[in-house]
C-alpha atoms as a PDB file:
ATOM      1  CA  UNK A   1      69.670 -30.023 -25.554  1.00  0.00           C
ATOM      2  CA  UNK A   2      68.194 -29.904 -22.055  1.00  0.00           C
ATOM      3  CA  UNK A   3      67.724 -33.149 -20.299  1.00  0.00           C
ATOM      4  CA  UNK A   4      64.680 -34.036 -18.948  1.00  0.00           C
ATOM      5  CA  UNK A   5      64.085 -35.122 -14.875  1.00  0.00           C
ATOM      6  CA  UNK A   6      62.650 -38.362 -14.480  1.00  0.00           C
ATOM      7  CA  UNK A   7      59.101 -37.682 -13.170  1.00  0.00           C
ATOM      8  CA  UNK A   8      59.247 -39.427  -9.533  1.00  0.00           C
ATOM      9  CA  UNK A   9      55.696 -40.255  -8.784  1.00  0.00           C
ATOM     10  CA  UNK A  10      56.243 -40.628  -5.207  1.00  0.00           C
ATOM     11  CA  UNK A  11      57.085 -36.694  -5.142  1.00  0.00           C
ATOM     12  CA  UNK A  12      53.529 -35.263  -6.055  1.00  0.00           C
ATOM     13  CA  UNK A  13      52.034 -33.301  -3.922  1.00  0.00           C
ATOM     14  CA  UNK A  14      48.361 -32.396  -3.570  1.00  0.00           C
ATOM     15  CA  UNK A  15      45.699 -31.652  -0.683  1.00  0.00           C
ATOM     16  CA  UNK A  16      45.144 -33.865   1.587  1.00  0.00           C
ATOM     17  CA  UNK A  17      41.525 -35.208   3.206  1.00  0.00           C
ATOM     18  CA  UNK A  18      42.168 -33.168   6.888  1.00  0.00           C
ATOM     19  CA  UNK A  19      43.001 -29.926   4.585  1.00  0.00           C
ATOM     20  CA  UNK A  20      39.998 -29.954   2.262  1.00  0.00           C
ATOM     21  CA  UNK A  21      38.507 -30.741   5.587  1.00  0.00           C
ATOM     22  CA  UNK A  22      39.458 -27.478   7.215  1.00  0.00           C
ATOM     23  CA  UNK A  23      38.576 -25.202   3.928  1.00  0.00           C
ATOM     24  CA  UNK A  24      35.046 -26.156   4.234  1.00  0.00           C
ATOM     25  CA  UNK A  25      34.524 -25.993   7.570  1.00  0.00           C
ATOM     26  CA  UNK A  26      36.120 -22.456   7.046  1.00  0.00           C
ATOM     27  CA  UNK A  27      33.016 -22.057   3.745  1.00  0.00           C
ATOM     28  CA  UNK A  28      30.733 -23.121   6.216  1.00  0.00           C
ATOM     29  CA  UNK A  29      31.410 -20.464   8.978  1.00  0.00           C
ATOM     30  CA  UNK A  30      31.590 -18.011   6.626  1.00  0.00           C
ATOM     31  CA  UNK A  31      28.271 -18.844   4.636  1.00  0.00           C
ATOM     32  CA  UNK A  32      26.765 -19.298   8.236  1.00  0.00           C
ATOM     33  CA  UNK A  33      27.503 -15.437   9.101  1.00  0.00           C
ATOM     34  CA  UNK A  34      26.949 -13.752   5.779  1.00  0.00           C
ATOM     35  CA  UNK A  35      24.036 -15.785   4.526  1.00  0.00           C
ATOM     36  CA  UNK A  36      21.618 -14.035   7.250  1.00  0.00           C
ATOM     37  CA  UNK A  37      22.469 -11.003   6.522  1.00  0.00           C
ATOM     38  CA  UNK A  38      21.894 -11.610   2.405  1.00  0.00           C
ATOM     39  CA  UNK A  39      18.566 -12.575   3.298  1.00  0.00           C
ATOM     40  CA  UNK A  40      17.477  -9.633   5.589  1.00  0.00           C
ATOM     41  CA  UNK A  41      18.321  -7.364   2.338  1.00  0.00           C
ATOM     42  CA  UNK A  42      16.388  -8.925  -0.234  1.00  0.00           C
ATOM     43  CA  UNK A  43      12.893  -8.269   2.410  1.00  0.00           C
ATOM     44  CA  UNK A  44      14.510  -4.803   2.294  1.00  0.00           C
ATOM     45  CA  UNK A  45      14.592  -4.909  -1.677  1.00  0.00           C
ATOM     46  CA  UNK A  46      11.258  -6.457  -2.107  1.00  0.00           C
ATOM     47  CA  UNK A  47       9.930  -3.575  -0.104  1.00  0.00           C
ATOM     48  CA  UNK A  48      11.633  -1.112  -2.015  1.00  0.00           C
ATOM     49  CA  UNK A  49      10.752  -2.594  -5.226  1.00  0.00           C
ATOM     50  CA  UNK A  50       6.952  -2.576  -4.315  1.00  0.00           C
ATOM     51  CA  UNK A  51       7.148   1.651  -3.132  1.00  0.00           C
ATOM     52  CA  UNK A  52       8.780   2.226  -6.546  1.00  0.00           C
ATOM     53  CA  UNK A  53       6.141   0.366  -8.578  1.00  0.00           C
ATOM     54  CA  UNK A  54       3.143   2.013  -6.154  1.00  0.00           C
ATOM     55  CA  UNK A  55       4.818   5.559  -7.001  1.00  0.00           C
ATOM     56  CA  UNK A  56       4.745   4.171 -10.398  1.00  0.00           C
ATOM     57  CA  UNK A  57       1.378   3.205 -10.591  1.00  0.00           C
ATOM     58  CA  UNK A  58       0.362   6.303  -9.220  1.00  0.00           C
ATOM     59  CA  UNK A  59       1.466   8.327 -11.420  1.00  0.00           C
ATOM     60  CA  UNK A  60      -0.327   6.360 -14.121  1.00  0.00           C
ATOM     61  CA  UNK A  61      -3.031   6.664 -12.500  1.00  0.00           C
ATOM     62  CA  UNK A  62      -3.032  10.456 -12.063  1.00  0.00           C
ATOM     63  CA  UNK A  63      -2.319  11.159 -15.828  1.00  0.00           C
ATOM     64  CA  UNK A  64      -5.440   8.838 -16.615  1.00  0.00           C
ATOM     65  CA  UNK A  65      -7.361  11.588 -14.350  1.00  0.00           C
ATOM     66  CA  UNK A  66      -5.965  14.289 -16.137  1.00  0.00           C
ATOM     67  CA  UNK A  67      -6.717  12.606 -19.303  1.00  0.00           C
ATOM     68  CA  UNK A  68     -10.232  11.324 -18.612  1.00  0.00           C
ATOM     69  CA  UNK A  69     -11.275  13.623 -15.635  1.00  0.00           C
ATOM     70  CA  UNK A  70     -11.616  10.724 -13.287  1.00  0.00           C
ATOM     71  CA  UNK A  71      -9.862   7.948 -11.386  1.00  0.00           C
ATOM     72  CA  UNK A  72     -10.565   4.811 -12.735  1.00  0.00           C
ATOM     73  CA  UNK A  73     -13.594   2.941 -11.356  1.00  0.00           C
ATOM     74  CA  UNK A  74     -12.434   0.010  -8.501  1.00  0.00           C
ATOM     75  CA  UNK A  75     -14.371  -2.408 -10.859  1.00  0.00           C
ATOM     76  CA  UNK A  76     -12.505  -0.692 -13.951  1.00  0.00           C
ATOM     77  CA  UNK A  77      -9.477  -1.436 -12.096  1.00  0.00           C
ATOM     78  CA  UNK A  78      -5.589  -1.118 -12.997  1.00  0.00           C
ATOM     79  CA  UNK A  79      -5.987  -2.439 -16.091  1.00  0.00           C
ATOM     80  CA  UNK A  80      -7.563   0.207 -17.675  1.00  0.00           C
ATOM     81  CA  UNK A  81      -4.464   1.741 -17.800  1.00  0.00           C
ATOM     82  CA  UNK A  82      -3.277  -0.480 -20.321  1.00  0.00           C
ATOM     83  CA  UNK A  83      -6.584  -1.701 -22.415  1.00  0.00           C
ATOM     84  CA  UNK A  84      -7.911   0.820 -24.564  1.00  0.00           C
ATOM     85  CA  UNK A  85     -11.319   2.005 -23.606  1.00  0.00           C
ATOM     86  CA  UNK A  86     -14.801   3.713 -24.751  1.00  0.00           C
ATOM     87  CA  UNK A  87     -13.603   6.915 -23.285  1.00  0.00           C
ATOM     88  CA  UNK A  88     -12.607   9.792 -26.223  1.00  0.00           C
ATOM     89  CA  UNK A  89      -9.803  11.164 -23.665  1.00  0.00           C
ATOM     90  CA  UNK A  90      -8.399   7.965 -22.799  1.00  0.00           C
ATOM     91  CA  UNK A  91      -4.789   8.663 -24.248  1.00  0.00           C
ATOM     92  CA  UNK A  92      -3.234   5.794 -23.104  1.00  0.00           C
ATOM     93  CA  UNK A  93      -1.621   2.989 -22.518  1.00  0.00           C
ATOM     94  CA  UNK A  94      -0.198   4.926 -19.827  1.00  0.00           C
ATOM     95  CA  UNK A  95       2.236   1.857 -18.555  1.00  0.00           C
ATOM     96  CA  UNK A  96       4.749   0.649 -21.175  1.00  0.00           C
ATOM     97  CA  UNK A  97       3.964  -3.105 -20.235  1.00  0.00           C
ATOM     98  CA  UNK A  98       0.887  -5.188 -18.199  1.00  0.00           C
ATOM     99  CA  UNK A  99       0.156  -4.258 -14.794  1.00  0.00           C
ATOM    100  CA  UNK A 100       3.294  -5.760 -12.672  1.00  0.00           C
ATOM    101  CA  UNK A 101       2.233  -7.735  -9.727  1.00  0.00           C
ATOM    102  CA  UNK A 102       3.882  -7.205  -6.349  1.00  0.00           C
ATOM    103  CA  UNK A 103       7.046  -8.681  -5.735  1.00  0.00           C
ATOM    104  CA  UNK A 104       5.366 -11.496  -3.612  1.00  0.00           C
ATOM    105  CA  UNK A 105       3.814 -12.530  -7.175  1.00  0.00           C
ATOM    106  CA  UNK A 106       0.317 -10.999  -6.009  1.00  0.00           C
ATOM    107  CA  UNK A 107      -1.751  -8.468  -7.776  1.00  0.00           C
ATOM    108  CA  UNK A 108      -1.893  -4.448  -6.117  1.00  0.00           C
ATOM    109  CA  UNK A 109      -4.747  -3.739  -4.927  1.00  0.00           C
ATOM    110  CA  UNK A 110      -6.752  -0.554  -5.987  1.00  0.00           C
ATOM    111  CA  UNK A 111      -9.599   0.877  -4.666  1.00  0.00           C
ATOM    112  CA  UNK A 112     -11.603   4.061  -5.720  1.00  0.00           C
ATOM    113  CA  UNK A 113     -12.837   5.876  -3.553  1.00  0.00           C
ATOM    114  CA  UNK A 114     -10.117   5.284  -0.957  1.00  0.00           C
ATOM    115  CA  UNK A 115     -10.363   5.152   2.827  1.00  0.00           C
ATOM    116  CA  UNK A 116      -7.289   6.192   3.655  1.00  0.00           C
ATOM    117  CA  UNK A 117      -5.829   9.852   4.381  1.00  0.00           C
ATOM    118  CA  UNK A 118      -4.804  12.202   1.548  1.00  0.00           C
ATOM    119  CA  UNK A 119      -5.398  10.369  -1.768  1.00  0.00           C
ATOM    120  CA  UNK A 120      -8.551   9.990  -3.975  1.00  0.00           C
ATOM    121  CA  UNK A 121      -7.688   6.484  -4.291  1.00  0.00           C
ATOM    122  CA  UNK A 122      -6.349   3.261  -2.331  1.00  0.00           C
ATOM    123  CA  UNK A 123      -3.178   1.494  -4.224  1.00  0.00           C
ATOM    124  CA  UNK A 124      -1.660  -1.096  -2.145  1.00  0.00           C
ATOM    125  CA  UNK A 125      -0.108  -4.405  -1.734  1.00  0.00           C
ATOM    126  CA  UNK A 126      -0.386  -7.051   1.560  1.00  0.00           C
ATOM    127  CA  UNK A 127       2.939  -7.297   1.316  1.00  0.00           C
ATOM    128  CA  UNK A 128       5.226 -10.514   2.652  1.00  0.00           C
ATOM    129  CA  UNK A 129       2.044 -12.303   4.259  1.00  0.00           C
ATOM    130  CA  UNK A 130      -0.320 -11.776   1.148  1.00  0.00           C
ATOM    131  CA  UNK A 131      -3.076 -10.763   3.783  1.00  0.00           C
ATOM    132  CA  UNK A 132      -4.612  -7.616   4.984  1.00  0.00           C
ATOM    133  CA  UNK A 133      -2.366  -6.082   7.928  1.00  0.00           C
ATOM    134  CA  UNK A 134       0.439  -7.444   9.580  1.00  0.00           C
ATOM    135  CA  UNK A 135       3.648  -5.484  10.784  1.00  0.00           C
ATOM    136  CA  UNK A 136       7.191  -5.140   9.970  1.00  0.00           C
ATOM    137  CA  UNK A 137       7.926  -6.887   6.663  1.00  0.00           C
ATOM    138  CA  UNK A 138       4.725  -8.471   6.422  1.00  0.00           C
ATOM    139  CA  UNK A 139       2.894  -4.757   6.408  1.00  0.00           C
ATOM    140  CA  UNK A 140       0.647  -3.303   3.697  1.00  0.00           C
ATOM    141  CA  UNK A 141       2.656  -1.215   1.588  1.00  0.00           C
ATOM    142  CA  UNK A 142       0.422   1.940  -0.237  1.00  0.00           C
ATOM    143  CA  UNK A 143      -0.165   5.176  -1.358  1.00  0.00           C
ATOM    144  CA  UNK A 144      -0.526   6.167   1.950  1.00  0.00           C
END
């Protein structure tokens, strides 16, 4: 048989106060630098997300024209993609789910006729500051 050591309690060792001390001081320094830089790429992804779901929307909205012959009305709105309507050619729901709102929890905008450039129609969101204009992240994000 194998004898067993007495356990000496005096002999334990663990961490002491100045070393957990140190190790989040260290945490702190490092959240400190990579934190920022986490939070400048989820603007980034929230701007993203809202191009993806404009292109999205769009293209909804272009197979209701093919469908119908028309754009949907500004007062008929995005959610006649989903909602079944009086219209024989309305093949929808041409969105899988509801209308998404923007990923500042606001609805997109949409606007027919539009007054900007190239498209038939206006689909846009304020973006960051939930307002008309602004710059940078805060910018109107559309189909234009």
């Amino acid at each position: 048989m194998k004898k067993q050591l007495p356990v000496n309690r005096n002999n334990e060792q663990g961490f002491t106060l100045l070393e957990l001390l140190v190790v989040l001081v260290i945490i702190g320094l490092l959240a400190g630098i990579v934190g920022p830089r986490l939070f400048k790429n989820v603007s980034k992804s929230e701007v993203t997300t809202a191009k993806a779901q404009i292109d999205s929307l769009g293209k909804a909205i272009d197979q209701y024209r093919l469908d119908v012959g028309r754009y949907p009305s500004t007062q008929e709105g995005l959610g006649v993609l989903v909602t079944t309507n009086s219209d024989p050619n309305w093949h929808g729901p041409y969105l899988k789910k509801a209308v998404p709102q923007d990923p500042w929890n606001m609805p997109y905008q949409y606007k027919n006729p539009g007054e900007h450039n190239r498209e038939d129609y206006d689909l846009y969101s304020f973006g960051a500051d939930k307002t008309l204009g602004g710059d940078k992240e805060n910018a109107d994000l559309g189909n234009w």
